[in-house]
C-alpha atoms as a PDB file:
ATOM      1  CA  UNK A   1      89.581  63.420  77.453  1.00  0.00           C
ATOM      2  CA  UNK A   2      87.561  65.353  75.038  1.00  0.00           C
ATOM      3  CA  UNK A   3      85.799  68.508  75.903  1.00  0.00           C
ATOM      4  CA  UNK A   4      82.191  67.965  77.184  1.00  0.00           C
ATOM      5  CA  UNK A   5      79.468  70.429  76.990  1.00  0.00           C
ATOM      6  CA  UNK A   6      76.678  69.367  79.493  1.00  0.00           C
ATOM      7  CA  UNK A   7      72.803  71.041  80.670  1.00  0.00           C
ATOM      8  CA  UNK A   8      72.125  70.529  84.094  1.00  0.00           C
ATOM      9  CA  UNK A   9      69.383  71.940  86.144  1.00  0.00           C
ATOM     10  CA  UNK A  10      71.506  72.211  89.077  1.00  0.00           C
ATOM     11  CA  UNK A  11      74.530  73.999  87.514  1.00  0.00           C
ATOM     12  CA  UNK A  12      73.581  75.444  84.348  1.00  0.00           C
ATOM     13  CA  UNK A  13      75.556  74.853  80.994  1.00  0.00           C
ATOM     14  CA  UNK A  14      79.245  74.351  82.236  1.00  0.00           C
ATOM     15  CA  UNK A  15      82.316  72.556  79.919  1.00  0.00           C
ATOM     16  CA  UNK A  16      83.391  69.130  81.347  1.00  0.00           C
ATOM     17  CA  UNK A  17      87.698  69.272  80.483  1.00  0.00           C
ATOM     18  CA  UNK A  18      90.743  67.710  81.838  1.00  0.00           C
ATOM     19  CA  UNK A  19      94.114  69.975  82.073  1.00  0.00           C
ATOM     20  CA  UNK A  20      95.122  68.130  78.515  1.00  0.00           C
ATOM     21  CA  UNK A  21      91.755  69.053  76.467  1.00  0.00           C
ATOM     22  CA  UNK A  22      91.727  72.019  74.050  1.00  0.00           C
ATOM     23  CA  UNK A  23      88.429  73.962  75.189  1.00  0.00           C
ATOM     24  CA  UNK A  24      85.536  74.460  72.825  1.00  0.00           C
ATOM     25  CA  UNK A  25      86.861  76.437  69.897  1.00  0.00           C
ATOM     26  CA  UNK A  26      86.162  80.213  68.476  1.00  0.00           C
ATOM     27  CA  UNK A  27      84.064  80.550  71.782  1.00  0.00           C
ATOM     28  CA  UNK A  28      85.147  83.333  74.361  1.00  0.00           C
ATOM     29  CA  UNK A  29      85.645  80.977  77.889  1.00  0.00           C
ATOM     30  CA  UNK A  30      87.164  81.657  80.923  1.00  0.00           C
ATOM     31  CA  UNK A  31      88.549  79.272  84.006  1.00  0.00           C
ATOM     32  CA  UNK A  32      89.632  80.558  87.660  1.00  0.00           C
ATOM     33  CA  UNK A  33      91.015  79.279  91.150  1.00  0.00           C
ATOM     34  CA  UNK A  34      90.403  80.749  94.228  1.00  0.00           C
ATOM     35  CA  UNK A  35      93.246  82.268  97.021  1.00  0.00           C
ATOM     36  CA  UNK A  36      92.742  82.200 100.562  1.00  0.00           C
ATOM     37  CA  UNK A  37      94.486  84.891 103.218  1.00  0.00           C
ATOM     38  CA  UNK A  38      97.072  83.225 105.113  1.00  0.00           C
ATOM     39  CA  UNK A  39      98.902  85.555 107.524  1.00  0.00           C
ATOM     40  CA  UNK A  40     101.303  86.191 105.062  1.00  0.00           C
ATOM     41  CA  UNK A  41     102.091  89.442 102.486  1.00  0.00           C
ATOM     42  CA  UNK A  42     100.316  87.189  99.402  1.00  0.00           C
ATOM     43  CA  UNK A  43      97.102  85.667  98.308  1.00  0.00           C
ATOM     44  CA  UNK A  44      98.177  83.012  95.550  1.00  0.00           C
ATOM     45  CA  UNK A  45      95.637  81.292  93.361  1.00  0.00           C
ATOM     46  CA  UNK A  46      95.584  77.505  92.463  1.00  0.00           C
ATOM     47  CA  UNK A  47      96.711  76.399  89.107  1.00  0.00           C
ATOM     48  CA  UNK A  48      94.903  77.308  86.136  1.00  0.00           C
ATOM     49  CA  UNK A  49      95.459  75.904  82.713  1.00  0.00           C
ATOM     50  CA  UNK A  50      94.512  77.678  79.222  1.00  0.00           C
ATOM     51  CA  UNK A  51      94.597  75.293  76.515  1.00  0.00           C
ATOM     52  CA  UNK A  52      97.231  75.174  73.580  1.00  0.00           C
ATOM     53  CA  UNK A  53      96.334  77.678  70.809  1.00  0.00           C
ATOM     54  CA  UNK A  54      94.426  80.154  72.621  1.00  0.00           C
ATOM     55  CA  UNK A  55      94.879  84.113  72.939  1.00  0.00           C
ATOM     56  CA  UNK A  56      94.004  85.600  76.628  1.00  0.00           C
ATOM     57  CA  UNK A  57      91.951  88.146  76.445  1.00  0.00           C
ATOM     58  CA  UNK A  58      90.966  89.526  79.938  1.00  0.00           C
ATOM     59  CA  UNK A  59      92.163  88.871  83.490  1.00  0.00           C
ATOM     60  CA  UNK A  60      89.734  89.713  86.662  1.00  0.00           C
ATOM     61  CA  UNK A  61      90.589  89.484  90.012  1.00  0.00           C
ATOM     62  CA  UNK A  62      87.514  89.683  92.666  1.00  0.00           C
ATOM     63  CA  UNK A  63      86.911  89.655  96.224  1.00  0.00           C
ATOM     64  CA  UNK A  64      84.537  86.901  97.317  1.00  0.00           C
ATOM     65  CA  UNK A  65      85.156  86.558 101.028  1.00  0.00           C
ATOM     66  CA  UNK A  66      85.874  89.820 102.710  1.00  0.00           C
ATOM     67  CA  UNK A  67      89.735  90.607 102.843  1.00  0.00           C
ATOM     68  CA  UNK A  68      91.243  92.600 105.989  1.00  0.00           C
ATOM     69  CA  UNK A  69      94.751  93.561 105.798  1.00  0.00           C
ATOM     70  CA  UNK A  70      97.172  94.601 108.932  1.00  0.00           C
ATOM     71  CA  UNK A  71      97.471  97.664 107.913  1.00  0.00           C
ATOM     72  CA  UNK A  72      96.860 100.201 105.157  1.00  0.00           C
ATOM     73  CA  UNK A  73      99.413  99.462 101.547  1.00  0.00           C
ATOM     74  CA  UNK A  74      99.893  99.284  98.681  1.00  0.00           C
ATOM     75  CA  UNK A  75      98.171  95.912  97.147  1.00  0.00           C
ATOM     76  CA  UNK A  76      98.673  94.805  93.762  1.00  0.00           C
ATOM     77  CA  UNK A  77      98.140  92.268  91.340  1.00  0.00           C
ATOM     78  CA  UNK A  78      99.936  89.972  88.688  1.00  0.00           C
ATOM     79  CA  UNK A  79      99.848  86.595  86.927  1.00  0.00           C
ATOM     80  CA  UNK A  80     102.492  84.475  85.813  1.00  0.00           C
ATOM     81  CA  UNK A  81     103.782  80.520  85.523  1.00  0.00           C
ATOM     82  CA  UNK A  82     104.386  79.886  88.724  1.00  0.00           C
ATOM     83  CA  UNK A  83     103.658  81.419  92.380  1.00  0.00           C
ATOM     84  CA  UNK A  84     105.975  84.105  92.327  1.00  0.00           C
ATOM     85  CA  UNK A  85     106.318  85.066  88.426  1.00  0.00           C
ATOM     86  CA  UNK A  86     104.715  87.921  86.679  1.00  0.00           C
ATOM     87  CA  UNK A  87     105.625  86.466  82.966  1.00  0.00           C
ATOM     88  CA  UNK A  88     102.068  87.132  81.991  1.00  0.00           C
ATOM     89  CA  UNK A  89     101.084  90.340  84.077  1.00  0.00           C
ATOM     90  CA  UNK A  90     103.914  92.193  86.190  1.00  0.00           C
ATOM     91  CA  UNK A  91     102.580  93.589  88.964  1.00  0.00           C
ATOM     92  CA  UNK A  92     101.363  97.364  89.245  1.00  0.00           C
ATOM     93  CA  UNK A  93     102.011  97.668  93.489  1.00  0.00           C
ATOM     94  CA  UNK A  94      99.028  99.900  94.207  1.00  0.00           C
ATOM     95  CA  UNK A  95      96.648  98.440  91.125  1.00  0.00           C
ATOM     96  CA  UNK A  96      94.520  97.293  94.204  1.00  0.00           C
ATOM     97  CA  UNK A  97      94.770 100.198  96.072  1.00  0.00           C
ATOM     98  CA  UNK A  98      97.616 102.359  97.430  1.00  0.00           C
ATOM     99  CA  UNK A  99      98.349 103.050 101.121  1.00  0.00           C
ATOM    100  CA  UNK A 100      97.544 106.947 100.993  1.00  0.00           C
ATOM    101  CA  UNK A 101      93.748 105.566 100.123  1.00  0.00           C
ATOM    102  CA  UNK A 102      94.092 104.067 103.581  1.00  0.00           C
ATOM    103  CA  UNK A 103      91.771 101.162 102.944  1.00  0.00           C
ATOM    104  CA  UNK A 104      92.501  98.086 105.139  1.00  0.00           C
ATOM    105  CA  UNK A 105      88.862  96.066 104.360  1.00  0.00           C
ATOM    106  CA  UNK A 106      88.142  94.712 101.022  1.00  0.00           C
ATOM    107  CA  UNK A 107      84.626  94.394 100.451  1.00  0.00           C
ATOM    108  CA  UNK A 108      82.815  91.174  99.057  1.00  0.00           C
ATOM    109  CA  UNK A 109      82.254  92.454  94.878  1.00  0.00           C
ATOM    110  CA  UNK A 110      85.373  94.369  95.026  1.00  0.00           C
ATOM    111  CA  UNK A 111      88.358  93.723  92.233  1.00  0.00           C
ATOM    112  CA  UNK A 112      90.050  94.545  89.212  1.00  0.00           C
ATOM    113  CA  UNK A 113      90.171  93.937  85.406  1.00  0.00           C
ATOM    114  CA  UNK A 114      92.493  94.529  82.551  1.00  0.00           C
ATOM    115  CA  UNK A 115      88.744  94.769  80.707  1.00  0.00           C
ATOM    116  CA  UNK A 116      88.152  98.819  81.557  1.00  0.00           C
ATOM    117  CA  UNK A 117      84.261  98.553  81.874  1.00  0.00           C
ATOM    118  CA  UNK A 118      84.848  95.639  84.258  1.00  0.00           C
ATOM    119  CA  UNK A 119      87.639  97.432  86.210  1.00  0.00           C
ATOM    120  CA  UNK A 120      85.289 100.390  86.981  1.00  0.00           C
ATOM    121  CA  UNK A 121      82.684  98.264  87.966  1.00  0.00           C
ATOM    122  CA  UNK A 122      84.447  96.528  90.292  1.00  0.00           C
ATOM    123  CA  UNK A 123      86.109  99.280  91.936  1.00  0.00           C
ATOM    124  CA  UNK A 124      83.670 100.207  95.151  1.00  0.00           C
ATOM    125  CA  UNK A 125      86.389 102.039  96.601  1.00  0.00           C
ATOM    126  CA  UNK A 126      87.187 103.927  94.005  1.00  0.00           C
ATOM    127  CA  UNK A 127      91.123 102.886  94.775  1.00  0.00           C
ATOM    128  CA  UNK A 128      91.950 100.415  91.795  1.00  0.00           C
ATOM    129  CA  UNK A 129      94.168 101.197  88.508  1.00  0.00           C
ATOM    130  CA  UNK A 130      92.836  98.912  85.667  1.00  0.00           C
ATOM    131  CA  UNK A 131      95.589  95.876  85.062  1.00  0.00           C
ATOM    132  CA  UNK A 132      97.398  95.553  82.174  1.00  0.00           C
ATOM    133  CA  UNK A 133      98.612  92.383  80.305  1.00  0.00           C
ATOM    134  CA  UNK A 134     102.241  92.081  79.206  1.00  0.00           C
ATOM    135  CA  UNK A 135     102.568  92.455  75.657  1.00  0.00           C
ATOM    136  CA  UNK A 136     103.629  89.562  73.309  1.00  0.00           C
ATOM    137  CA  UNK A 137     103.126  86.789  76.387  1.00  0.00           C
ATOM    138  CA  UNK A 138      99.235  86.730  75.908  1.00  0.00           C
ATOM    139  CA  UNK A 139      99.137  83.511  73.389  1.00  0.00           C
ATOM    140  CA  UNK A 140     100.086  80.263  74.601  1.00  0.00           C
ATOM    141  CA  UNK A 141     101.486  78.201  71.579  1.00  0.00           C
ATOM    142  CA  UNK A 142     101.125  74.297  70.577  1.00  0.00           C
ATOM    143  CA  UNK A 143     101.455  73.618  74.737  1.00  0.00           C
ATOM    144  CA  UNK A 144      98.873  74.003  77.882  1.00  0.00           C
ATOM    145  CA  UNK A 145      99.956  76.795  79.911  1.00  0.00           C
ATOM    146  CA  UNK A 146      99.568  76.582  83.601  1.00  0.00           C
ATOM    147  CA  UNK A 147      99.293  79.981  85.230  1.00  0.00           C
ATOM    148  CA  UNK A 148      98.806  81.322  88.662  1.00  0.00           C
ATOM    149  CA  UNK A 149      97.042  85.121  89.742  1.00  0.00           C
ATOM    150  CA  UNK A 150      98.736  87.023  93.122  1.00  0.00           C
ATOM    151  CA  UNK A 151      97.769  89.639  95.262  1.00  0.00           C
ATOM    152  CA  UNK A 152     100.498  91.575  97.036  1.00  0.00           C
ATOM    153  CA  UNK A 153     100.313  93.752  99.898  1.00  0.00           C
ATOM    154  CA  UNK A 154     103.616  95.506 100.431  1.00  0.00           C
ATOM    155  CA  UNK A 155     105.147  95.465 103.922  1.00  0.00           C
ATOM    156  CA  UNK A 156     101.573  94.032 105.472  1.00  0.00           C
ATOM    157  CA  UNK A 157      99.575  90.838 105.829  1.00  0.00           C
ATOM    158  CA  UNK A 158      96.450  89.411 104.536  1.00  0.00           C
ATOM    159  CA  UNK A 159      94.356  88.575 107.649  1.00  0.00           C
ATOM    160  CA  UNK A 160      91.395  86.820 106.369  1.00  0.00           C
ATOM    161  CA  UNK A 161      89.600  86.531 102.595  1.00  0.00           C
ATOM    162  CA  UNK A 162      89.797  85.100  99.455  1.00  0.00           C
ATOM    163  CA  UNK A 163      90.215  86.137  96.420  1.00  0.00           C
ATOM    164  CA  UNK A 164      88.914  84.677  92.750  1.00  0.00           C
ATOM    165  CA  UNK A 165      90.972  85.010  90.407  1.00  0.00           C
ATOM    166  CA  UNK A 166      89.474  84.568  86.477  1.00  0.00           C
ATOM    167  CA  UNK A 167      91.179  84.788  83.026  1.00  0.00           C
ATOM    168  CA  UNK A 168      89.463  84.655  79.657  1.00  0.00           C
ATOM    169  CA  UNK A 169      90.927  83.380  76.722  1.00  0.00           C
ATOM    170  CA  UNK A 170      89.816  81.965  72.882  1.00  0.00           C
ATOM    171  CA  UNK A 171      90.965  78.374  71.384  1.00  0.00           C
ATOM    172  CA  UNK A 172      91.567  78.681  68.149  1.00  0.00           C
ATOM    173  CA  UNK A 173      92.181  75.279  67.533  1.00  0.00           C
END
């Protein structure tokens, strides 16, 4: 399915695609999936696919459904090809926060960026360390790339939230 740029009064401009389509070309575009708290020590997004031929150029995470954690921890944050990998982004364990900051309540509007401006924006509690990208993994070739954000909280659980996580990227082609 080609890519489809549509006007709607309800939505705005948005881009129509299918996991196979190539994005609209030379423009800066981004694509995210949400992850929802689940008693557990991780808060994994859904799948999200960046085109063939494209260069990443930013990954956000944000808070949009406050976040309580067991206990204070470190939390951090990667990206990678499936669930558990960091091929894209290895994870930083207190990028989030560390436990001596003794935060146990994200806020809605609270996150992290590998963009700098972004990163300080998002960081209300003044907690975060901006992410960083893994160098040389940041272009995805003549294939789709499926790839998955995760927030870790070390030795604790994630009570309740969710978490956005975004990525930018470019098609060049």
């Amino acid at each position: 399915m080609p890519v489809k740029i549509i006007i709607d009064d309800n939505k705005g401009l948005y881009q129509q695609y299918d996991a196979s389509s190539g994005g609209t070309v030379g423009i800066k575009q981004s694509r995210s999936s949400s992850g929802d708290a689940a008693e557990t020590d991780t808060i994994t997004s859904g799948a999200i696919t960046i085109p063939a031929n494209s260069v990443i150029t930013a990954y956000h995470v944000v808070v949009s459904s406050e976040i309580t954690i067991s206990a204070a921890c470190d939390v951090g944050v990667k990206f990678g090809t499936s669930g558990n990998d960091d091929s894209h982004m290895e994870i930083d364990a207190d990028s989030m926060c560390a436990a001596e900051d003794t935060i146990t309540t994200f806020d809605v509007g609270f996150g992290n960026s590998t963009d700098t401006n972004i990163s300080d924006s998002l960081d209300t509690h003044e907690s975060n360390t901006k992410l960083t990208a893994l160098a040389g993994s940041q272009t995805t070739g003549d294939t789709d790339v499926v790839l998955y954000g995760k927030m870790v909280a070390d030795s604790e659980t994630f009570d309740a939230g969710t978490v956005q996580f975004v990525i930018e990227f470019i098609t060049f082609s």
